[in-house]
Protein backbone atom coordinates (compact mmCIF):
# COMPACT_ATOMS: atom_id res chain seq x y z
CA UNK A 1 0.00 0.00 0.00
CA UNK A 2 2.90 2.32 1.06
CA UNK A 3 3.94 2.35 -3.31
CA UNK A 4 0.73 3.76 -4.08
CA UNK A 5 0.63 6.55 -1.37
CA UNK A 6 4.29 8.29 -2.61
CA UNK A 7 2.74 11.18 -3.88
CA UNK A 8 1.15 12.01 -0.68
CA UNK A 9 3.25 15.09 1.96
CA UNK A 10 4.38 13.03 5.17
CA UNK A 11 1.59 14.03 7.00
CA UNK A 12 -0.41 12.19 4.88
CA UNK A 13 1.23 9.15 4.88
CA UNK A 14 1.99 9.22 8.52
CA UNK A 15 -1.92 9.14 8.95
CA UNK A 16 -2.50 6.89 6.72
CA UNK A 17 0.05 4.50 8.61
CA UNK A 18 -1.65 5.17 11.96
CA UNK A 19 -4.78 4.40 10.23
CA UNK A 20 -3.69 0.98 9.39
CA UNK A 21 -2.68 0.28 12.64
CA UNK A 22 -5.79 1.82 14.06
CA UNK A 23 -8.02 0.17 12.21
CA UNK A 24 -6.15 -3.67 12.74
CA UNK A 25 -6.47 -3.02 16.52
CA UNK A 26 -10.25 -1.86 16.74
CA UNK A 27 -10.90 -4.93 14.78
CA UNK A 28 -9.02 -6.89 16.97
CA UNK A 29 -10.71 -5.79 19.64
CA UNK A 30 -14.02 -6.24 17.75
CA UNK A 31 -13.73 -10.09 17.40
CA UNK A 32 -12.32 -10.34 21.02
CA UNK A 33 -15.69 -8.89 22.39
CA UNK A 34 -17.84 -10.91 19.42
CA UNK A 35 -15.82 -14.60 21.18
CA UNK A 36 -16.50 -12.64 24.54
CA UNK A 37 -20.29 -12.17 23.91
CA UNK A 38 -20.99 -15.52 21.69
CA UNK A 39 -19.56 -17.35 24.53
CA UNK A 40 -21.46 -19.97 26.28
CA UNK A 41 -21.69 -18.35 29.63
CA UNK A 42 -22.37 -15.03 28.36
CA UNK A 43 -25.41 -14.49 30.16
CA UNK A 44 -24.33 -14.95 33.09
CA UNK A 45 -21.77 -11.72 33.49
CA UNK A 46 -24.79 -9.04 34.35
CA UNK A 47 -26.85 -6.99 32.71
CA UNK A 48 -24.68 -3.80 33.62
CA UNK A 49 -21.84 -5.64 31.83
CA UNK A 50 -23.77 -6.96 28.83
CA UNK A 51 -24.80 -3.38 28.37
CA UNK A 52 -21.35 -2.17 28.34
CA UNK A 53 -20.25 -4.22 25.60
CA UNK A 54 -23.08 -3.66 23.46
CA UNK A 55 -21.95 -0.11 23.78
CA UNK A 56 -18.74 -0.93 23.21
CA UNK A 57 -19.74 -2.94 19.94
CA UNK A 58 -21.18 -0.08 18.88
CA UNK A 59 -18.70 2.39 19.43
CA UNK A 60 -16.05 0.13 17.12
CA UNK A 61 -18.06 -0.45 14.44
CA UNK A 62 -18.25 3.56 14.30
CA UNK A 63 -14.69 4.21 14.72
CA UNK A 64 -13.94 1.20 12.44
CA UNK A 65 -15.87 3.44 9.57
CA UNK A 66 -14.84 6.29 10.44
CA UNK A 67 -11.59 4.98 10.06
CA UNK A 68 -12.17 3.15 6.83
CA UNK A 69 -13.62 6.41 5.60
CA UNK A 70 -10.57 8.68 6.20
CA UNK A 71 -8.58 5.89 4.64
CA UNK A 72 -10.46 6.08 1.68
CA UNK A 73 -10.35 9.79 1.90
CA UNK A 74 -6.58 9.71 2.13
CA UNK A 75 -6.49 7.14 -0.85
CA UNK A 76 -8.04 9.47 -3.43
CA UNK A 77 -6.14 12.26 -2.62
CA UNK A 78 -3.31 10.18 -3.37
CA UNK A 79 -4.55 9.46 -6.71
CA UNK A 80 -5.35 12.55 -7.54
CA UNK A 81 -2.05 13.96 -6.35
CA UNK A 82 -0.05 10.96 -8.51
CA UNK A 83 -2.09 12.17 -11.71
CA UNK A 84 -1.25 15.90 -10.97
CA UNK A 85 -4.76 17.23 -9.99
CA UNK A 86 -5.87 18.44 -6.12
């Protein structure tokens, strides 16, 4: 991914790298809490928790979006930048 960002300024790519890595842990973290919640004794943790990580669930997919979003953001400024047009 890195070969077709060169056009971007460093800023740029720096965020786009932090995005990555963003984005790779909130989706860890997603499919820990989807094991977490799928598990057999699930039910049995509390309501006050189960509400928690419904909240939770929902704040990651929202930040994993939002994230994809900027990355795609980032992505066609870089093409537009490597054809000569901002």
């Amino acid at each position: 991914m890195a070969g077709r960002l060169v056009g971007l300024p460093a800023l740029a790519r720096f965020d786009d790298g932090c995005l990555v890595a963003t984005i790779e842990q909130l989706e860890i973290e997603q499919r820990a809490l989807n094991e977490k919640i799928c598990g057999p004794d699930y039910h049995r943790v509390g309501a006050e928790q189960i509400r928690r990580d419904r909240e939770r669930s929902s704040e990651l997919e929202s930040l994993i979006a939002s994230s994809m979003d900027r990355w795609e953001q980032l992505e066609s400024l870089a093409s537009r930048i490597a054809e000569g047009r901002t």
